[in-house]
N, C-alpha and C. Protein backbone atom coordinates (compact mmCIF):
# COMPACT_ATOMS: atom_id res chain seq x y z
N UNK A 1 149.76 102.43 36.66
CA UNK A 1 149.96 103.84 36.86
C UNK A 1 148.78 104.37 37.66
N UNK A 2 148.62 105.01 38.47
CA UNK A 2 147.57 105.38 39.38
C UNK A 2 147.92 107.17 39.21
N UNK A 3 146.91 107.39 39.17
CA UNK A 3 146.01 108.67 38.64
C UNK A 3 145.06 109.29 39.88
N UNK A 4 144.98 110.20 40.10
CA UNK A 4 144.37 110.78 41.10
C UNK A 4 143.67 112.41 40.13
N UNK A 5 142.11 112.12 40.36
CA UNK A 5 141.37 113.25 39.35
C UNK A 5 140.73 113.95 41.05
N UNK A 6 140.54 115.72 40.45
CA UNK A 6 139.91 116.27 41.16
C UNK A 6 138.85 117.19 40.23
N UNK A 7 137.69 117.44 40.16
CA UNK A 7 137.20 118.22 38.88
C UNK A 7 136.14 119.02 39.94
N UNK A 8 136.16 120.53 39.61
CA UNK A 8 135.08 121.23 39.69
C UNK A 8 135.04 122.12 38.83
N UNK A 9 133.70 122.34 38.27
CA UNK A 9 133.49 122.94 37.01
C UNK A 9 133.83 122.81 36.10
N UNK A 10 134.61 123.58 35.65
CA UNK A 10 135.32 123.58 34.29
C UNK A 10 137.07 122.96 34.65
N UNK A 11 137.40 123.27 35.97
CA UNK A 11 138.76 122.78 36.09
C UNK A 11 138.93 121.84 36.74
N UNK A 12 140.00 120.50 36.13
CA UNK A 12 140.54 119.55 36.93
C UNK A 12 141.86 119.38 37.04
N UNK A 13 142.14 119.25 38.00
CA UNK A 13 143.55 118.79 38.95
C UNK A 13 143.66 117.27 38.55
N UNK A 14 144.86 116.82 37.97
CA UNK A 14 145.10 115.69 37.65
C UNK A 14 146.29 115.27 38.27
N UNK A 15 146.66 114.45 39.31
CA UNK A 15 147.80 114.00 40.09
C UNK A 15 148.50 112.69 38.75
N UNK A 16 149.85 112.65 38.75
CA UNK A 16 150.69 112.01 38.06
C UNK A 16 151.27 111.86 38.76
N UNK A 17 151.39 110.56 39.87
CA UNK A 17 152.17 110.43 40.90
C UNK A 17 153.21 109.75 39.97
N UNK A 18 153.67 108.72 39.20
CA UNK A 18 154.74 108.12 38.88
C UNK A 18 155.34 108.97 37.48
N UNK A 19 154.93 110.15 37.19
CA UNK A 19 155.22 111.10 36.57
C UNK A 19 155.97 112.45 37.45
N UNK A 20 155.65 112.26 38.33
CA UNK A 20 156.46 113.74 39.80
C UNK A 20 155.71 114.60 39.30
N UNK A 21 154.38 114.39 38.66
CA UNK A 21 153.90 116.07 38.39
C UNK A 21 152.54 115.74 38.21
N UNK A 22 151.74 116.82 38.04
CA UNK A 22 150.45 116.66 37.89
C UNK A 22 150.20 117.69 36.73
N UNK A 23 148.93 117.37 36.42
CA UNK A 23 148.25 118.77 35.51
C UNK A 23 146.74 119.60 35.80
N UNK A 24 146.68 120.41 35.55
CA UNK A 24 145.55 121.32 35.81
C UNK A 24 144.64 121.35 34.33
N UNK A 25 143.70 121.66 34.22
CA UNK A 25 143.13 121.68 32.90
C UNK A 25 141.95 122.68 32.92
N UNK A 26 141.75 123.57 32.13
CA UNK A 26 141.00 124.55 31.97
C UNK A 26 140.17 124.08 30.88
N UNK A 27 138.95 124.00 31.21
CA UNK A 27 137.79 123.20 29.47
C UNK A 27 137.44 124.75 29.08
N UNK A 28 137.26 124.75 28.04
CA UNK A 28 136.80 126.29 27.47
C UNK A 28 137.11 127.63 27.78
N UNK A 29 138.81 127.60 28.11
CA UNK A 29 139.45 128.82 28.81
C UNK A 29 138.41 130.49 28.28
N UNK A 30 138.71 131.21 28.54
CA UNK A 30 138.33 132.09 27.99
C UNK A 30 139.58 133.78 28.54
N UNK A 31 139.01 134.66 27.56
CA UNK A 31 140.18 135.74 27.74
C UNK A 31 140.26 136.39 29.25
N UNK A 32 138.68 135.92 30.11
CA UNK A 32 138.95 136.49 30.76
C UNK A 32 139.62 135.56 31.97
N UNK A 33 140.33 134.26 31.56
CA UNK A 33 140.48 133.28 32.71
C UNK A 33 142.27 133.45 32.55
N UNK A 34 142.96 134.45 32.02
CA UNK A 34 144.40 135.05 32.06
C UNK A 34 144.31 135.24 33.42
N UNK A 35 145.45 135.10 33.88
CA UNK A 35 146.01 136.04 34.95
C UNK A 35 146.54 135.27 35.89
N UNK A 36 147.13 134.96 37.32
CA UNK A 36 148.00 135.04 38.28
C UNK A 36 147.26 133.53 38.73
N UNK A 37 148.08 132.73 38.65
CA UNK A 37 147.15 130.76 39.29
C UNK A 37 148.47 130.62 40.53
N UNK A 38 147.97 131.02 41.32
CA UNK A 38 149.12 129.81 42.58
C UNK A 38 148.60 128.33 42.85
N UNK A 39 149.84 127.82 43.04
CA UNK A 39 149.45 126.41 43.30
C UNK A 39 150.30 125.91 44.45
N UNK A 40 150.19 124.85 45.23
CA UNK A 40 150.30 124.12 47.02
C UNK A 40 150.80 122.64 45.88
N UNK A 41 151.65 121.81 46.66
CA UNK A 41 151.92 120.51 47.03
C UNK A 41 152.39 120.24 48.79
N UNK A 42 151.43 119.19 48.64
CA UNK A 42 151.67 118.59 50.11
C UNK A 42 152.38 117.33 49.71
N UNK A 43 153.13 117.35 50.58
CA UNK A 43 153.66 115.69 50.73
C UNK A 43 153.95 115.24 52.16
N UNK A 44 152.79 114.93 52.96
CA UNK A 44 153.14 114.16 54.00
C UNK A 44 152.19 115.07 55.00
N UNK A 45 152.53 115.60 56.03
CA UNK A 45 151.63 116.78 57.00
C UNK A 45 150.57 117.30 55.95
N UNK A 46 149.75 117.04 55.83
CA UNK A 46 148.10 117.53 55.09
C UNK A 46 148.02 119.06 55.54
N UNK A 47 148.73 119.18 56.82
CA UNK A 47 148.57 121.34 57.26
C UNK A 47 149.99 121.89 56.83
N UNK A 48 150.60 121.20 56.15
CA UNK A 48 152.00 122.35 55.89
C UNK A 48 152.29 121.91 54.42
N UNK A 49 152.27 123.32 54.33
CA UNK A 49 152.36 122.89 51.89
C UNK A 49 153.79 123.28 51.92
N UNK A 50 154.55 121.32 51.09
CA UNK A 50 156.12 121.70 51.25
C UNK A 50 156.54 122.64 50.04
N UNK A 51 155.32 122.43 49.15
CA UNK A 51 156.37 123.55 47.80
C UNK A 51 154.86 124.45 47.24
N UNK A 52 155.45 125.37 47.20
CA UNK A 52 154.18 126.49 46.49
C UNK A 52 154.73 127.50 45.58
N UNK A 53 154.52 128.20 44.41
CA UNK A 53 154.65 128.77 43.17
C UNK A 53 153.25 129.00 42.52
N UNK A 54 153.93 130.45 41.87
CA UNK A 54 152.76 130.77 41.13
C UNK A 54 153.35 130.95 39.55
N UNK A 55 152.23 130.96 38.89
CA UNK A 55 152.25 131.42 37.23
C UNK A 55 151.71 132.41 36.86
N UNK A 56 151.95 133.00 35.69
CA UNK A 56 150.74 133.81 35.02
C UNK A 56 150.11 133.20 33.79
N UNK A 57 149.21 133.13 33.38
CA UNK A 57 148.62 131.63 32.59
C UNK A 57 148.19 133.45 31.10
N UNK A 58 148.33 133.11 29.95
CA UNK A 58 147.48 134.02 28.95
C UNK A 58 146.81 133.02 28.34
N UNK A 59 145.68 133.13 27.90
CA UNK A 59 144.20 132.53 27.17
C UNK A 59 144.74 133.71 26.15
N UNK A 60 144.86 132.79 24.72
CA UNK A 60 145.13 133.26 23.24
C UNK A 60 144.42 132.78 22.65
N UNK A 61 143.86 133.18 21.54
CA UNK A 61 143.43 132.57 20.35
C UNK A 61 144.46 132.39 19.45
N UNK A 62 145.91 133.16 19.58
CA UNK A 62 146.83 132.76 18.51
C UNK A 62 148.09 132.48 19.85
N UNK A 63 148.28 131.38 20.31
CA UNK A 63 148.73 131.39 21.38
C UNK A 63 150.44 131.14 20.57
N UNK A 64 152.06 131.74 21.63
CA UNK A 64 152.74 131.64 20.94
C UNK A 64 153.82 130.64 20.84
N UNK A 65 153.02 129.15 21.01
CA UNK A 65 153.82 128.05 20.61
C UNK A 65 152.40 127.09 20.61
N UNK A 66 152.30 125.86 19.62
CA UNK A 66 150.92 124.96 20.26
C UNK A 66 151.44 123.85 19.52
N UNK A 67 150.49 122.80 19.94
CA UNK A 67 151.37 121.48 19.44
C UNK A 67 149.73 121.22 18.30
N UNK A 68 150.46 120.57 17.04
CA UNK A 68 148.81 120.08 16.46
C UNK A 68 148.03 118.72 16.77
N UNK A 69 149.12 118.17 17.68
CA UNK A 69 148.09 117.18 18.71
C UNK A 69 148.90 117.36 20.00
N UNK A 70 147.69 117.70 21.07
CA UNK A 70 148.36 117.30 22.32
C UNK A 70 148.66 116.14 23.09
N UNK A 71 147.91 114.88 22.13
CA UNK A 71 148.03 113.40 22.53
C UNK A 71 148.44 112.78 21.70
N UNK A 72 149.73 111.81 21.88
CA UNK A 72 149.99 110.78 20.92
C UNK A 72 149.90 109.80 21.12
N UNK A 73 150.34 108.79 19.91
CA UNK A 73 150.25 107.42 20.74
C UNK A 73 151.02 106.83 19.96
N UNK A 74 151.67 105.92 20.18
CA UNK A 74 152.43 105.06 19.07
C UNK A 74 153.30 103.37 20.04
N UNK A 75 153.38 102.36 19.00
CA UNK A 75 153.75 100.83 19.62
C UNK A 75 155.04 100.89 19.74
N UNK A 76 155.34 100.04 20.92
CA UNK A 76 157.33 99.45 20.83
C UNK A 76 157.34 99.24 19.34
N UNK A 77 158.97 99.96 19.51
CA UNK A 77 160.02 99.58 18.03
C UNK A 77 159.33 101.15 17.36
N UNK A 78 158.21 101.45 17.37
CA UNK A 78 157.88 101.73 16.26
C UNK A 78 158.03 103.65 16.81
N UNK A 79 157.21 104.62 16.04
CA UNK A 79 157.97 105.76 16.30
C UNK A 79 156.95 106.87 16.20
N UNK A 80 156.31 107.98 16.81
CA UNK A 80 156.10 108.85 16.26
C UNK A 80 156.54 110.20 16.80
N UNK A 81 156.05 111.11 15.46
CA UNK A 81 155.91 112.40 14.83
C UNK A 81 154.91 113.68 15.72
N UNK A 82 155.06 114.51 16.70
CA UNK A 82 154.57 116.08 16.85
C UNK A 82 155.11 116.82 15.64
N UNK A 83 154.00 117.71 15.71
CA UNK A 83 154.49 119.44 14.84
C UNK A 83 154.09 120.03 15.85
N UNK A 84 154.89 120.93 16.08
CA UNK A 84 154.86 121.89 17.19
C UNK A 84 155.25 123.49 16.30
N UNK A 85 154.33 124.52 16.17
CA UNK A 85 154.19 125.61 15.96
C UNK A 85 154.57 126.63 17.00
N UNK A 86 155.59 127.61 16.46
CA UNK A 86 155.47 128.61 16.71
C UNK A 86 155.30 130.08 16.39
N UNK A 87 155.24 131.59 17.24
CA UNK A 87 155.14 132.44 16.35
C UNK A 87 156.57 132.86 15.67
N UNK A 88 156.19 134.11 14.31
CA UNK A 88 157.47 134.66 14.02
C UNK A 88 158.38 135.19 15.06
N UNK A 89 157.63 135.46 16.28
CA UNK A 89 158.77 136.62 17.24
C UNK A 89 159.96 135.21 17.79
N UNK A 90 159.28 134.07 17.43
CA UNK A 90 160.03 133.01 18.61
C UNK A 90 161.19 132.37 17.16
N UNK A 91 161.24 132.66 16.72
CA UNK A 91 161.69 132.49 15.09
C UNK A 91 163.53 131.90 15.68
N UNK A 92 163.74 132.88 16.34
CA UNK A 92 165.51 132.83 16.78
C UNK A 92 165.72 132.59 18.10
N UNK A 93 164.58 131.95 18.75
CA UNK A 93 164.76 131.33 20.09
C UNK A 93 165.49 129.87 20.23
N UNK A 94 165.49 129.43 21.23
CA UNK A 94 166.10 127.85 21.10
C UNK A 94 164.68 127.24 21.11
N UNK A 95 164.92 125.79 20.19
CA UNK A 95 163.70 125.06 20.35
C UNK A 95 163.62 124.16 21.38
N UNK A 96 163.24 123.49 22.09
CA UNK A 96 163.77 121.89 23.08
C UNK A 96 162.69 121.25 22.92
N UNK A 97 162.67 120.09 23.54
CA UNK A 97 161.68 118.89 23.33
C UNK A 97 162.25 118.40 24.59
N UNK A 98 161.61 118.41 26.09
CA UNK A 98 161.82 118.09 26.92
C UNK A 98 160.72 117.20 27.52
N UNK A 99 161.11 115.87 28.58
CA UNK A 99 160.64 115.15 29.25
C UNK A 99 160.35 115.14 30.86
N UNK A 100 159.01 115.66 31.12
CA UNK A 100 159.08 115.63 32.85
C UNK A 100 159.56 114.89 33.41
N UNK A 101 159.10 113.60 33.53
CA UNK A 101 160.05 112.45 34.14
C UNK A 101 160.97 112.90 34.86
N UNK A 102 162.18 113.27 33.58
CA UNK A 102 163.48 113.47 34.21
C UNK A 102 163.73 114.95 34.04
N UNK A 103 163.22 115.57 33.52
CA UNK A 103 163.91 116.75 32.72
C UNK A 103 164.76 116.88 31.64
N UNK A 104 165.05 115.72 31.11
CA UNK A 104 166.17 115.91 30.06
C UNK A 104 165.57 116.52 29.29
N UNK A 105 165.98 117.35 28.31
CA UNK A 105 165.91 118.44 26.98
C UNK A 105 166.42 118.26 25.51
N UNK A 106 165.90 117.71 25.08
CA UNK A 106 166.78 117.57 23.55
C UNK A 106 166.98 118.88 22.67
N UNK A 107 167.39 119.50 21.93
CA UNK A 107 167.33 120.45 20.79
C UNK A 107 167.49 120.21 19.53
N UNK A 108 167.80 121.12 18.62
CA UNK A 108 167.69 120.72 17.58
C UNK A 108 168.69 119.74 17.19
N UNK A 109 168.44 118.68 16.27
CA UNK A 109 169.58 117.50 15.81
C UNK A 109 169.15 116.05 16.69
N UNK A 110 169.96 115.36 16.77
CA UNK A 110 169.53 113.67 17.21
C UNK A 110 170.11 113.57 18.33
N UNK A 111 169.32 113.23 19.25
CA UNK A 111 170.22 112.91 21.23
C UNK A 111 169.27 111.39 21.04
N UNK A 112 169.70 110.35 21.71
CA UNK A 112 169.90 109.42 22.59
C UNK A 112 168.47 110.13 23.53
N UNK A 113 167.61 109.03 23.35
CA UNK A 113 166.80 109.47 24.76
C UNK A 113 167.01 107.94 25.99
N UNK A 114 166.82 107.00 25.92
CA UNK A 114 167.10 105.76 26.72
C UNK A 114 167.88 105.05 25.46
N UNK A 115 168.26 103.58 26.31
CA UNK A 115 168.98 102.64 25.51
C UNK A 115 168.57 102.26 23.95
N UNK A 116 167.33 102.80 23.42
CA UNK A 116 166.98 102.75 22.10
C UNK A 116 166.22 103.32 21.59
N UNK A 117 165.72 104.35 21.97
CA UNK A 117 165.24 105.51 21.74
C UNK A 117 165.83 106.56 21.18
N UNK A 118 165.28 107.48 20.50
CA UNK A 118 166.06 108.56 20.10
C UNK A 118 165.03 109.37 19.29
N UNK A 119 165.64 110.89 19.52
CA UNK A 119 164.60 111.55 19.29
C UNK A 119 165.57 113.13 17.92
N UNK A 120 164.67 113.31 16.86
CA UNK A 120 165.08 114.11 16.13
C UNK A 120 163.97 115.41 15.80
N UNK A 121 164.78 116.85 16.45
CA UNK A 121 163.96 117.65 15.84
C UNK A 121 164.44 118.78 14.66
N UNK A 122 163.88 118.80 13.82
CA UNK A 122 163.64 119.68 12.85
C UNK A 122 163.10 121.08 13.10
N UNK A 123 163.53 121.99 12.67
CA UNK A 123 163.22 123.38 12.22
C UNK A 123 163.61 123.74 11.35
N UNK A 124 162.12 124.27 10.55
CA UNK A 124 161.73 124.25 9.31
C UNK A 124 162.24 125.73 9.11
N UNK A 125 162.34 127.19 10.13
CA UNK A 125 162.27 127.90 10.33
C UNK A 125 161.33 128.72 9.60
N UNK A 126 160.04 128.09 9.49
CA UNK A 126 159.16 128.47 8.95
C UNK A 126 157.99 128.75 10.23
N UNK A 127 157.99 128.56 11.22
CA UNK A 127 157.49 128.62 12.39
C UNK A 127 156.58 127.26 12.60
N UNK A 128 157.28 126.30 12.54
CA UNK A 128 157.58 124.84 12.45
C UNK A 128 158.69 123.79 12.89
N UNK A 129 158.61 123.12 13.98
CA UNK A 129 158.83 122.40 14.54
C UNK A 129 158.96 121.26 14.30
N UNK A 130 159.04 119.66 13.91
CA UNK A 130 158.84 118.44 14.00
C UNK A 130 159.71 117.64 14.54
N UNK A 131 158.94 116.97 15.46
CA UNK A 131 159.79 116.07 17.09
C UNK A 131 159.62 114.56 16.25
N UNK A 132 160.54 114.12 15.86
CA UNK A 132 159.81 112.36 15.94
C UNK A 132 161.12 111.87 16.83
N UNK A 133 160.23 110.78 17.31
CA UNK A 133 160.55 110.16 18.84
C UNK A 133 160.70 108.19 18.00
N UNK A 134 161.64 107.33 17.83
CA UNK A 134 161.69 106.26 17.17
C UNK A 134 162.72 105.79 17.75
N UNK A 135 162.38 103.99 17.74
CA UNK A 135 162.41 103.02 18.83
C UNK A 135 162.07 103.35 20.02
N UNK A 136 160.55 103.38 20.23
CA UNK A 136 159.81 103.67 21.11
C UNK A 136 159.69 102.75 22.29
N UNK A 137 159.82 102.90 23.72
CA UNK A 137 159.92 102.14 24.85
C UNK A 137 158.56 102.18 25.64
N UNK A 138 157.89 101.23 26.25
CA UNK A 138 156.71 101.64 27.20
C UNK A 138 157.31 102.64 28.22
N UNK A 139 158.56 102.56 28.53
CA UNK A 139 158.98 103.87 29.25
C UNK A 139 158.80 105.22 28.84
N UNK A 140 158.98 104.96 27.36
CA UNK A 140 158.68 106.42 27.02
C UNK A 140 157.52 107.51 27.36
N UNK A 141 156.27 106.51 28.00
CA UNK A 141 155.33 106.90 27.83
C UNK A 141 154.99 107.72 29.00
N UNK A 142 154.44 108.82 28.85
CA UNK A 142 154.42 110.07 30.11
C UNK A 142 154.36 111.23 29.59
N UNK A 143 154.67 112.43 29.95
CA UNK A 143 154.20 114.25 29.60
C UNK A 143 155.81 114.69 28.69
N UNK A 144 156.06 115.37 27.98
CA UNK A 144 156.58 115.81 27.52
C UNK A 144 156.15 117.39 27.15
N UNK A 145 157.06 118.55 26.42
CA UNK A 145 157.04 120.17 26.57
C UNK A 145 157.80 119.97 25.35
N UNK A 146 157.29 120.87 24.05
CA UNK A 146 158.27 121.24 23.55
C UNK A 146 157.64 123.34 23.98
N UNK A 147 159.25 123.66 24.01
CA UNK A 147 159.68 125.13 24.09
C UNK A 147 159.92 125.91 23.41
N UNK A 148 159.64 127.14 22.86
CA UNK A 148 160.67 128.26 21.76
C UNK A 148 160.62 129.41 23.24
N UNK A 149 162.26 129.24 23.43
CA UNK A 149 162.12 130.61 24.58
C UNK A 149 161.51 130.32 25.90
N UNK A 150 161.14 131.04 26.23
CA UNK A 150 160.77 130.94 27.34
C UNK A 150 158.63 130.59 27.57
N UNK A 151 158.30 130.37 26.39
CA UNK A 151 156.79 129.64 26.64
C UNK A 151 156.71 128.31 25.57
N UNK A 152 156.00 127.50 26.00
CA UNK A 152 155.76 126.03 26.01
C UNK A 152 154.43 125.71 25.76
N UNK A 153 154.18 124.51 25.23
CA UNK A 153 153.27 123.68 25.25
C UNK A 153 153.28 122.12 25.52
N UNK A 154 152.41 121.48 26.08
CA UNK A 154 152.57 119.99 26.45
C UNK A 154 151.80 118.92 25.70
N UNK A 155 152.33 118.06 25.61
CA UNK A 155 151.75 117.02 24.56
C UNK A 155 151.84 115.63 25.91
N UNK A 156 150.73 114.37 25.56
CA UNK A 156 151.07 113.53 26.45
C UNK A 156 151.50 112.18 24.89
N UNK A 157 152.61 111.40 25.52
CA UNK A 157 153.14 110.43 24.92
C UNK A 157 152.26 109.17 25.56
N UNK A 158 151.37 108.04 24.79
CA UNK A 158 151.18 106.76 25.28
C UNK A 158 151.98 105.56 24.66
N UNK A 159 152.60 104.89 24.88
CA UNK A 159 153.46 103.87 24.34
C UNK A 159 152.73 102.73 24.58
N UNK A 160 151.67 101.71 23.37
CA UNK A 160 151.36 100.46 24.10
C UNK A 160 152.26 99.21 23.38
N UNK A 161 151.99 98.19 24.00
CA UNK A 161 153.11 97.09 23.46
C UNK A 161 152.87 96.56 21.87
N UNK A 162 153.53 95.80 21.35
CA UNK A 162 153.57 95.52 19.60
C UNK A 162 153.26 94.30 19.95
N UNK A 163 152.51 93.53 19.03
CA UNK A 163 151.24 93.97 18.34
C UNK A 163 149.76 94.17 19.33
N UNK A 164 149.36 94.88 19.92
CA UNK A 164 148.68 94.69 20.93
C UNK A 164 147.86 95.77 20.09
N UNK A 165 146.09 95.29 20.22
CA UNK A 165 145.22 96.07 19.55
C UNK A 165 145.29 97.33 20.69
N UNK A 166 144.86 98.92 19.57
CA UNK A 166 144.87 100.00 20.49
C UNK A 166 143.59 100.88 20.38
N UNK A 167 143.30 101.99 20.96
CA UNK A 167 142.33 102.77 20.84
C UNK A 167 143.03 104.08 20.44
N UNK A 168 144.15 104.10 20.29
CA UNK A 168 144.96 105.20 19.40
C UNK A 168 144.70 105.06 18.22
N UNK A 169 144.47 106.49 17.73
CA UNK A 169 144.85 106.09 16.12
C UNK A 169 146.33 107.06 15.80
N UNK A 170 147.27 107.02 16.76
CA UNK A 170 148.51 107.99 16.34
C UNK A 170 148.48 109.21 16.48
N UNK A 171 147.21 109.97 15.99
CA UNK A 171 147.23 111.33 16.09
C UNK A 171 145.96 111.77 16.74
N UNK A 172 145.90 112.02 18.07
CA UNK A 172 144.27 112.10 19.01
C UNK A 172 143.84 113.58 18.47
N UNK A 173 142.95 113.69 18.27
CA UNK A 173 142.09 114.99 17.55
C UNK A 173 142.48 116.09 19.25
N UNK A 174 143.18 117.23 18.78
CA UNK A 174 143.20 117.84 19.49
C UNK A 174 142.19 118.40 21.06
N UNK A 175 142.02 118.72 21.83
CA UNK A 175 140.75 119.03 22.39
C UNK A 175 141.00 120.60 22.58
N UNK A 176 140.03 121.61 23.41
CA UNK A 176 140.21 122.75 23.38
C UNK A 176 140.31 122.95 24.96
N UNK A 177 141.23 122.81 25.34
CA UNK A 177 141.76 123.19 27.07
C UNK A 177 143.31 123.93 27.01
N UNK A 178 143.51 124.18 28.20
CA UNK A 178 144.49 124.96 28.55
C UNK A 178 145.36 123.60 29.72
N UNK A 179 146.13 123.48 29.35
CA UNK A 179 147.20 122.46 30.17
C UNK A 179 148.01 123.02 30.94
N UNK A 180 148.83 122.91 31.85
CA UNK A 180 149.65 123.74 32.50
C UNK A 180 150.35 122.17 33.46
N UNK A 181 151.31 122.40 33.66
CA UNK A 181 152.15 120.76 33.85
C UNK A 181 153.22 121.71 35.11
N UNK A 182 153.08 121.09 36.28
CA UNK A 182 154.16 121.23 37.68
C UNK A 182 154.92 120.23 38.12
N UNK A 183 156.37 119.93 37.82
CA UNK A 183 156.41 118.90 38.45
C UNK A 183 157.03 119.02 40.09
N UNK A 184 156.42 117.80 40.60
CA UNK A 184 156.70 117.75 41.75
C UNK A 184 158.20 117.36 42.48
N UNK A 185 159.08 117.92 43.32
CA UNK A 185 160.65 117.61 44.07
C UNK A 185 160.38 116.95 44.62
């Protein structure tokens, strides 16, 4: 998988070429780093940007969806577990559990993700979420979103092979950044 990092300051540009998307990362957002981010993809002519879009990014301290790890990790065959939080207002929204890759979207109940995969989410409707993802594929492994409504959070999936020693321990201690995920046409 080849990775392309760009870092100044506090922010890095992370290229996911065999992902179609990249990520941006904010280390120690703060309230006053809200507001209006445009972003450029080039593909090919370095002087003409084929796709450009903007966002509006909010820096929360009670932000209104978050995952309690944004990194997982888990072996073939085997399976894991996100909790993904949201607020009361998102209470009667739709939930999804979607994959950049492709875009597919799961919701609540059991979908088929590849030939042995499959993914089940729960709502607790307690402003609680739980994604588990079982018979896990090295394909699986890449960016995923779960949604309430119309705002999101991103978690990254690593899949390594069985029994192969790892540097995961399943649940990566959260870090404190701001993620924001584009994928690329």
């Amino acid at each position: 998988m080849m990775i392309y990092t760009n870092t100044t300051g506090s922010t890095s540009v992370i290229d996911h070429p065999t992902q179609n998307m990249f990520t941006v990362e904010l280390n120690n957002p703060q309230d006053s780093d809200s507001g209006y981010y445009w972003f450029a993809v080039e593909m090919g002519d370095q002087s003409v940007l084929d796709n450009r879009d903007f966002l509006y990014l909010t820096v929360s301290a009670d932000p209104a969806v978050s995952a309690i790890n944004s990194s997982v990790c888990g072996q073939e065959g085997g399976s894991v577990s996100v909790q993904c939080l949201y607020s009361a207002g998102y209470k009667n929204k739709q939930k999804q559990w979607c994959r950049f890759k492709d875009w597919s979207c799961y919701t609540v109940g059991r979908t088929n993700t590849s030939q042995n995969s499959a993914v089940q989410i729960s709502d607790d409707e307690k402003e609680s979420v739980s994604v588990e993802m079982t018979g896990l594929q090295k394909s699986d492994t890449g960016w995923y979103w779960f949604s309430a409504g119309d705002v999101a959070v991103t978690v990254h999936l690593t899949v390594t092979e069985r029994p192969a020693e790892t540097a995961c321990s399943g649940t990566e201690k959260p870090i404190e950044l701001v993620q924001f995920c584009v994928a690329q046409t």
